[in-house]
C-alpha atoms as a PDB file:
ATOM      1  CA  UNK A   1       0.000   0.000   0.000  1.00  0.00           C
ATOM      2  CA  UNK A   2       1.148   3.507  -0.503  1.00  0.00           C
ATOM      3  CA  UNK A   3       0.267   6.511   0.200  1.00  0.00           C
ATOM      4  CA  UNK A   4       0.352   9.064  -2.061  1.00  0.00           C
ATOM      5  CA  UNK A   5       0.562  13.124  -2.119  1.00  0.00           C
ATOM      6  CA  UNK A   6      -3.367  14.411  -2.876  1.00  0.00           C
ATOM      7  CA  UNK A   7      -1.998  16.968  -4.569  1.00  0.00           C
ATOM      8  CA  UNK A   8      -1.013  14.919  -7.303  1.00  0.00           C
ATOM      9  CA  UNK A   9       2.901  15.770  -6.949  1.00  0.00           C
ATOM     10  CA  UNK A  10       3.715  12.230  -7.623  1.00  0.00           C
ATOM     11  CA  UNK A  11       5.194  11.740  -3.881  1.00  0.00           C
ATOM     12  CA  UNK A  12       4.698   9.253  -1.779  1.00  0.00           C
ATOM     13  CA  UNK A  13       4.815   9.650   2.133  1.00  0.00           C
ATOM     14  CA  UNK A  14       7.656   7.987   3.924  1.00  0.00           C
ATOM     15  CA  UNK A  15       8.034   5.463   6.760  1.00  0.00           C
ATOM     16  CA  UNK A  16      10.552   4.219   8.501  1.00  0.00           C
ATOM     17  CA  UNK A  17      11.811   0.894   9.600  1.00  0.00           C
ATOM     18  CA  UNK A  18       9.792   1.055  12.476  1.00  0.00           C
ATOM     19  CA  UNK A  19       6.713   1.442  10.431  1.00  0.00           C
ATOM     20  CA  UNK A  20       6.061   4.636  11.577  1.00  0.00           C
ATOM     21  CA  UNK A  21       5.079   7.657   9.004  1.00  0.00           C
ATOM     22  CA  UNK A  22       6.892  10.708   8.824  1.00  0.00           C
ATOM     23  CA  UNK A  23       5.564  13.549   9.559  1.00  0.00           C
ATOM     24  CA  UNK A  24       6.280  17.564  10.129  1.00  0.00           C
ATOM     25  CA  UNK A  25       3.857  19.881  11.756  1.00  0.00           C
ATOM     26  CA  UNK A  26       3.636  23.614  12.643  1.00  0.00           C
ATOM     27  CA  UNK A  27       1.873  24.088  16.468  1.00  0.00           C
ATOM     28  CA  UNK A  28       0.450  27.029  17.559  1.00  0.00           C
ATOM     29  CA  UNK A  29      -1.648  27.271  20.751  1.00  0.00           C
ATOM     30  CA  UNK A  30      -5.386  27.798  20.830  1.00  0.00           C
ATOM     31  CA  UNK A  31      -5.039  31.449  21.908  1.00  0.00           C
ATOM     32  CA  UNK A  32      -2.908  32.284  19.073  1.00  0.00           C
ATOM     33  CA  UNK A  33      -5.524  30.435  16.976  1.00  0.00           C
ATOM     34  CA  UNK A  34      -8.614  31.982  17.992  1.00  0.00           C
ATOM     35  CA  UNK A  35      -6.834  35.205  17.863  1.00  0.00           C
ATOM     36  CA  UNK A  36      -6.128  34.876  14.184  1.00  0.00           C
ATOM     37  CA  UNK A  37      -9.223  32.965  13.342  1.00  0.00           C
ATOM     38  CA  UNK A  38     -12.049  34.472  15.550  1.00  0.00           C
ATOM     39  CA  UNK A  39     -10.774  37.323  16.872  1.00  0.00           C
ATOM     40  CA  UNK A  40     -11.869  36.726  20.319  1.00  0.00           C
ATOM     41  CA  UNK A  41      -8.720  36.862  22.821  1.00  0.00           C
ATOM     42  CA  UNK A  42      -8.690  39.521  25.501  1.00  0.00           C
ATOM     43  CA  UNK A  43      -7.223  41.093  28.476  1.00  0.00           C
ATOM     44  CA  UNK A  44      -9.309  41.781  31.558  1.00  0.00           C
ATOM     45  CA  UNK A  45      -7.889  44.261  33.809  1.00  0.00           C
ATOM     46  CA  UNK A  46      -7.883  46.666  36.090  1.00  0.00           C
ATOM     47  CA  UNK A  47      -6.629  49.208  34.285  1.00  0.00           C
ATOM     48  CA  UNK A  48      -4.018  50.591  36.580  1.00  0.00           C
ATOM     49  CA  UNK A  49      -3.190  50.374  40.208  1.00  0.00           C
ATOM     50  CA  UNK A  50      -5.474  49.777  43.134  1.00  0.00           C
ATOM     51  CA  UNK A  51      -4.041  51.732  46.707  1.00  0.00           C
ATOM     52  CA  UNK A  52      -4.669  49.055  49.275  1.00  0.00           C
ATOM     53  CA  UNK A  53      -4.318  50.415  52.984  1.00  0.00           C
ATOM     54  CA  UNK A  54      -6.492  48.001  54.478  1.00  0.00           C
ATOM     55  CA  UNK A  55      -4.053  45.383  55.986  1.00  0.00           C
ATOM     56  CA  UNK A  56      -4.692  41.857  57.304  1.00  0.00           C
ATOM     57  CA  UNK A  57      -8.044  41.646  55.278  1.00  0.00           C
ATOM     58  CA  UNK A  58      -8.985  40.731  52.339  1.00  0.00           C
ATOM     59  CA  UNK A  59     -10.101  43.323  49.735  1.00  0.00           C
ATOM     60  CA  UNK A  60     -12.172  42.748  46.213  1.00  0.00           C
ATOM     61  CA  UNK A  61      -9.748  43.457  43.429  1.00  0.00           C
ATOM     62  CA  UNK A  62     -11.422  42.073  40.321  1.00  0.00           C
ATOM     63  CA  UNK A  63     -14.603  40.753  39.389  1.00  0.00           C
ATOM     64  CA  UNK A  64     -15.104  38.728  35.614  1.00  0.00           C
ATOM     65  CA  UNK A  65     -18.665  37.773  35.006  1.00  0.00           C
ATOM     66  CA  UNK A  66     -19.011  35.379  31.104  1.00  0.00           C
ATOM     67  CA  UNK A  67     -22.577  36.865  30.056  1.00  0.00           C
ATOM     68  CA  UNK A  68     -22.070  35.063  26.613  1.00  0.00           C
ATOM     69  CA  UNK A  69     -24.816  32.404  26.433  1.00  0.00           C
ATOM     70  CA  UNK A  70     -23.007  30.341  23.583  1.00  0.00           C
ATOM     71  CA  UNK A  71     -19.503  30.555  24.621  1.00  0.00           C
ATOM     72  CA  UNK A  72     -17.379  29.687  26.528  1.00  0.00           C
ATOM     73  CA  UNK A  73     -14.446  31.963  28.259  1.00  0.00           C
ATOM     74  CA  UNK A  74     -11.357  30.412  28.600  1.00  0.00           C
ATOM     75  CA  UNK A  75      -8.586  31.609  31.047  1.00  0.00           C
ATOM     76  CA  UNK A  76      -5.177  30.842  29.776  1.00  0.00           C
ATOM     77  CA  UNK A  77      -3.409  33.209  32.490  1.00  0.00           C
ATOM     78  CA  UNK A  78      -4.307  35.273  35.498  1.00  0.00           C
ATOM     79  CA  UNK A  79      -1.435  38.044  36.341  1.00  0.00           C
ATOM     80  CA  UNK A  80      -0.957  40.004  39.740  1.00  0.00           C
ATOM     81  CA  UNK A  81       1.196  42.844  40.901  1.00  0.00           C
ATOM     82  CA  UNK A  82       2.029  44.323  43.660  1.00  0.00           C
ATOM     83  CA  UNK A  83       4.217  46.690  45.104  1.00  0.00           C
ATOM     84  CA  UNK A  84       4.397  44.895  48.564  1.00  0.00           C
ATOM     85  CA  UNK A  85       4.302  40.910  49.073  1.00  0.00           C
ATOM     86  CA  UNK A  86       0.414  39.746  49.291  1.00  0.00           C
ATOM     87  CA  UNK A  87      -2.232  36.923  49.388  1.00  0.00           C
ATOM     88  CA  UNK A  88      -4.423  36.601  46.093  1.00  0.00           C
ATOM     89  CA  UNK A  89      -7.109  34.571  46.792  1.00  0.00           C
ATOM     90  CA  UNK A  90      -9.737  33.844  43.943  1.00  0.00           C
ATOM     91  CA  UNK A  91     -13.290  32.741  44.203  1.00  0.00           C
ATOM     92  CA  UNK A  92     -15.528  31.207  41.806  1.00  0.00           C
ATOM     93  CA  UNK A  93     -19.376  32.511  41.586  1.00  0.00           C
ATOM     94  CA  UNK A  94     -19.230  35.300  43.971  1.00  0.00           C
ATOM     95  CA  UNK A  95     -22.781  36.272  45.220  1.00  0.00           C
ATOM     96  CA  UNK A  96     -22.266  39.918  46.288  1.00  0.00           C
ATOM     97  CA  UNK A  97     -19.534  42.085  48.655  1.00  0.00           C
ATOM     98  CA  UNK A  98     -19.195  45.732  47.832  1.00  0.00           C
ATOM     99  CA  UNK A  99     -16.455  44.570  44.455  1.00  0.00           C
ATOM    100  CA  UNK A 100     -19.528  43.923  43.102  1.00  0.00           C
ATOM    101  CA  UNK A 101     -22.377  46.427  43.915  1.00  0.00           C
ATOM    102  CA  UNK A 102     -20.017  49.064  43.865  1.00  0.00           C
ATOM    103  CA  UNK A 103     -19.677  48.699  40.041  1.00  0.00           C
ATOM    104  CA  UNK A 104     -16.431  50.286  39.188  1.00  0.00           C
ATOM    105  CA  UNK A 105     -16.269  49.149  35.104  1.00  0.00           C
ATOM    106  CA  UNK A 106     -13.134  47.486  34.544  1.00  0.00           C
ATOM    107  CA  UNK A 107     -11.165  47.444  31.162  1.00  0.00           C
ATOM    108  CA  UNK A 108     -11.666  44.643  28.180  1.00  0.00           C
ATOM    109  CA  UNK A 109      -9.287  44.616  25.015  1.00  0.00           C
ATOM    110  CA  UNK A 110      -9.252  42.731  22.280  1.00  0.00           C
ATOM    111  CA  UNK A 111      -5.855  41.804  21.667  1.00  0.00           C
ATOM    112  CA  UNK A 112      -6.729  41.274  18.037  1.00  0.00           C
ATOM    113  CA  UNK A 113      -6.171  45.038  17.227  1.00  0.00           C
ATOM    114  CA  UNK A 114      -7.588  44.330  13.665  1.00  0.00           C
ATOM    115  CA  UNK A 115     -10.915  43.270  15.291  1.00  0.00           C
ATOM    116  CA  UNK A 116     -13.855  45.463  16.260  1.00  0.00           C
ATOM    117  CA  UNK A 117     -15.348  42.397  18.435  1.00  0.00           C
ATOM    118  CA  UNK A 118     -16.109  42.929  22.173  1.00  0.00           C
ATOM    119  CA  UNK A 119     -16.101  40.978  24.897  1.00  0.00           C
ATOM    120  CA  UNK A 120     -19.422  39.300  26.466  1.00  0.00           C
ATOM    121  CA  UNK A 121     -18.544  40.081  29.939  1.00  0.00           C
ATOM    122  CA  UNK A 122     -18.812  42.155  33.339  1.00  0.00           C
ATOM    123  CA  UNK A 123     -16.051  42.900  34.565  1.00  0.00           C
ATOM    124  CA  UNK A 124     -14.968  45.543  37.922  1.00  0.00           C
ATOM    125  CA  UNK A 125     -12.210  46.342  39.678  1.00  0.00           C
ATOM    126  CA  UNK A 126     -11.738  46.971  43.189  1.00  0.00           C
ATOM    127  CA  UNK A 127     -10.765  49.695  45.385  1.00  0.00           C
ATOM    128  CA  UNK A 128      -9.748  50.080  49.072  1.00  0.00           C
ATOM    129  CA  UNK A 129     -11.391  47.754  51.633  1.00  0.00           C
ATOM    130  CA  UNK A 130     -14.344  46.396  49.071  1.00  0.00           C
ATOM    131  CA  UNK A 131     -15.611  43.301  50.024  1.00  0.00           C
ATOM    132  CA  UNK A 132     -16.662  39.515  48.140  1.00  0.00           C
ATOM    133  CA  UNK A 133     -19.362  37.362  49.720  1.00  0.00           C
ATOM    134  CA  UNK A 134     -20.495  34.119  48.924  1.00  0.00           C
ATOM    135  CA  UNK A 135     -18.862  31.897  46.143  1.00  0.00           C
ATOM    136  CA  UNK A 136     -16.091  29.060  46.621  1.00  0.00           C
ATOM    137  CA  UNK A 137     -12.963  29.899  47.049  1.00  0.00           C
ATOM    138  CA  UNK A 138     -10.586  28.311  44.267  1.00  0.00           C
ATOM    139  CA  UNK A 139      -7.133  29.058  44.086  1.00  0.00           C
ATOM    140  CA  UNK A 140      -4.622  31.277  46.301  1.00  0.00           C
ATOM    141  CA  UNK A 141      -0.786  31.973  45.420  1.00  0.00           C
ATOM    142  CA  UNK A 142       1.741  34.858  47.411  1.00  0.00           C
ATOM    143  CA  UNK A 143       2.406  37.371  45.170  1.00  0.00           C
ATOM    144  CA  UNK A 144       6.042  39.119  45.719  1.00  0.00           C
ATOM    145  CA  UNK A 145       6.724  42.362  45.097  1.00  0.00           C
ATOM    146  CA  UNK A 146       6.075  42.552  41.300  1.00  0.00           C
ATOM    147  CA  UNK A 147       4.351  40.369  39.499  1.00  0.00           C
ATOM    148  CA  UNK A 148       3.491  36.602  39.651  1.00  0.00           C
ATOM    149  CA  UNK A 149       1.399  35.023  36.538  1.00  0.00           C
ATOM    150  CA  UNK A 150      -0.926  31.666  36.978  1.00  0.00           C
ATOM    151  CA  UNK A 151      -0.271  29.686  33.614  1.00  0.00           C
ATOM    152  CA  UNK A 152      -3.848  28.057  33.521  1.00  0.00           C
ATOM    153  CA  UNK A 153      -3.412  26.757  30.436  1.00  0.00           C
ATOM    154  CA  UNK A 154      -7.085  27.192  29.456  1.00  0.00           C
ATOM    155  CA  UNK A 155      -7.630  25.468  32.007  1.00  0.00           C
ATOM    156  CA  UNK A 156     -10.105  27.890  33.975  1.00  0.00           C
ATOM    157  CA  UNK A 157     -13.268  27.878  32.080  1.00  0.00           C
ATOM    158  CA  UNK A 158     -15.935  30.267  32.570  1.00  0.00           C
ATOM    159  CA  UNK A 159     -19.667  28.797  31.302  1.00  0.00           C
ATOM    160  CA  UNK A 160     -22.275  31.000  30.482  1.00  0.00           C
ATOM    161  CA  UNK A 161     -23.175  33.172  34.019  1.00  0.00           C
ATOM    162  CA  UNK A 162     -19.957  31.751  35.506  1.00  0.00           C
ATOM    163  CA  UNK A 163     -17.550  33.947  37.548  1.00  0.00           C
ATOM    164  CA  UNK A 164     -14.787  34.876  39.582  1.00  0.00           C
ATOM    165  CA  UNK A 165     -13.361  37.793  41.904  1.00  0.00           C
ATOM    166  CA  UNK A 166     -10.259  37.837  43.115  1.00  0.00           C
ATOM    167  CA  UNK A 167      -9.006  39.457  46.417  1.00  0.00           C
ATOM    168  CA  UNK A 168      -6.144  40.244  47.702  1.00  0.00           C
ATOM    169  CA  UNK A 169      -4.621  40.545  51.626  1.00  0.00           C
ATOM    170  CA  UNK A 170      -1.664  42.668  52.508  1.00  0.00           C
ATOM    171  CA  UNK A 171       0.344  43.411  55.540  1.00  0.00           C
ATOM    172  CA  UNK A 172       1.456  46.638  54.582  1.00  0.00           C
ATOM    173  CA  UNK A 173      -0.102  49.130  52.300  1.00  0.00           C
ATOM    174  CA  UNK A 174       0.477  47.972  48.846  1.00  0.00           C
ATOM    175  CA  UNK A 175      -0.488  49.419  45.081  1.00  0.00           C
ATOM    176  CA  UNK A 176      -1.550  46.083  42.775  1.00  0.00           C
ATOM    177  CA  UNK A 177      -3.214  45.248  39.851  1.00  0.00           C
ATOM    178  CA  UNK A 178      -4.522  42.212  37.876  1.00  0.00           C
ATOM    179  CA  UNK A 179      -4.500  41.210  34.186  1.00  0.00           C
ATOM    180  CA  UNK A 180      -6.769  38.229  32.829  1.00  0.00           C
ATOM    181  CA  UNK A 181      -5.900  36.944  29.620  1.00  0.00           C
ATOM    182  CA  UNK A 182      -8.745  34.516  27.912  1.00  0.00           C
ATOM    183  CA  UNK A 183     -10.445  33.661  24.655  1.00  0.00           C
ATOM    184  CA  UNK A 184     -14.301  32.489  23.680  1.00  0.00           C
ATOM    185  CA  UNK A 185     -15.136  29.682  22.018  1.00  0.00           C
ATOM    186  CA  UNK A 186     -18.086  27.517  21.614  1.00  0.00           C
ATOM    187  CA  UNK A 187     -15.826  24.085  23.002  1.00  0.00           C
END
C-alpha cells in the first residue's frame, strides 16, 4: 500500500523501519488560533493600580462575570502585581460584597487590534477595603513584590453566568493590579 501526495505531486509519504510515518507539523496554541481565526482573545484588567491600605483583610480586586450564552471563556493566564508581598485569593461565583455592587467598570481589550469584536462580559475592579461574599474559594498563590502570573493553560473555564473575583490581603499598604488573559469559544 502507498500513500500518495493528494496533490497529485507524484510523492509518496515515507516510513521508517519502524513502520512509523513521517511527519512535520507547525503548532500554535489555541489562543494564538482563535486570535487569528475568531478574533476573540482579551485582556481583563484593572486598568491601573489599586491603593490598598487596608491590611490583614482581604479586599475585592477584580470581578469577571461570562454573560455570553453560547460561549465559553477560557482563562489561559491570570497576572498580579504588587508593590508589597500579598495573598491573592480567587473565588468562583461570587454572590455579592461591595467589588460587586459598587460597580467600578473594569477594562476589556481585544488583543486582536484588527478586530472590532467585544467581549461578552462584566467585569470591575476593586478599590480600598471592598468586600466579596459568597462563592467558593478556588485558588490562592503569594504574590512578591512585582508580578506573579498563573499559567492556567485554558484550564479555567468560565460557562455562560460563571464567575470569579479575586481578592487580595496585605500586611502593609500595597499598590496592585490584575491582568486576565482569555479567549471564547463555543468548546
Amino acid at each position: 500500500m502507498k500513500i500518495e501526495d493528494g496533490t497529485g505531486s507524484g510523492r509518496f509519504a515515507a516510513v521508517d523501519t519502524t513502520k512509523r510515518l513521517k511527519t512535520a507539523a507547525a503548532v500554535s496554541s489555541a489562543l494564538h488560533e482563535n486570535s487569528i481565526n475568531e478574533k476573540q482573545v482579551y485582556i481583563f484588567s484593572t486598568g491601573g493600580f489599586i491603593s490598598i491600605t487596608s491590611t490583614g483583610t482581604e479586599t475585592g480586586v477584580f470581578y469577571l462575570k461570562n454573560t455570553s450564552s453560547t460561549k465559553y471563556l477560557f482563562i489561559n493566564s491570570i497576572r498580579t502585581c504588587g508593590t508589597q508581598i500579598q495573598k491573592v485569593l480567587i473565588y468562583k461565583d461570587p454572590t455579592g460584597g461591595t467589588l460587586i455592587s459598587t460597580a467600578n467598570a473594569a477594562e476589556s481589550t481585544n488583543l486582536n487590534l484588527t478586530s472590532s469584536n467585544t467581549s461578552e462580559s462584566t467585569q470591575y475592579y476593586g478599590a480600598n477595603a471592598l468586600t466579596v461574599t459568597g462563592g467558593t474559594h478556588i485558588a490562592n498563590h503569594i504574590n512578591h513584590v512585582g508580578h506573579s502570573t498563573m499559567n492556567l493553560d485554558d484550564a479555567l473555564v468560565l460557562g455562560k453566568n460563571n464567575s470569579i473575583a479575586i481578592t487580595f490581603e496585605v500586611d502593609t499598604a500595597a499598590d496592585v493590579c490584575v491582568a486576565i488573559e482569555g479567549y471564547y469559544a463555543t468548546e
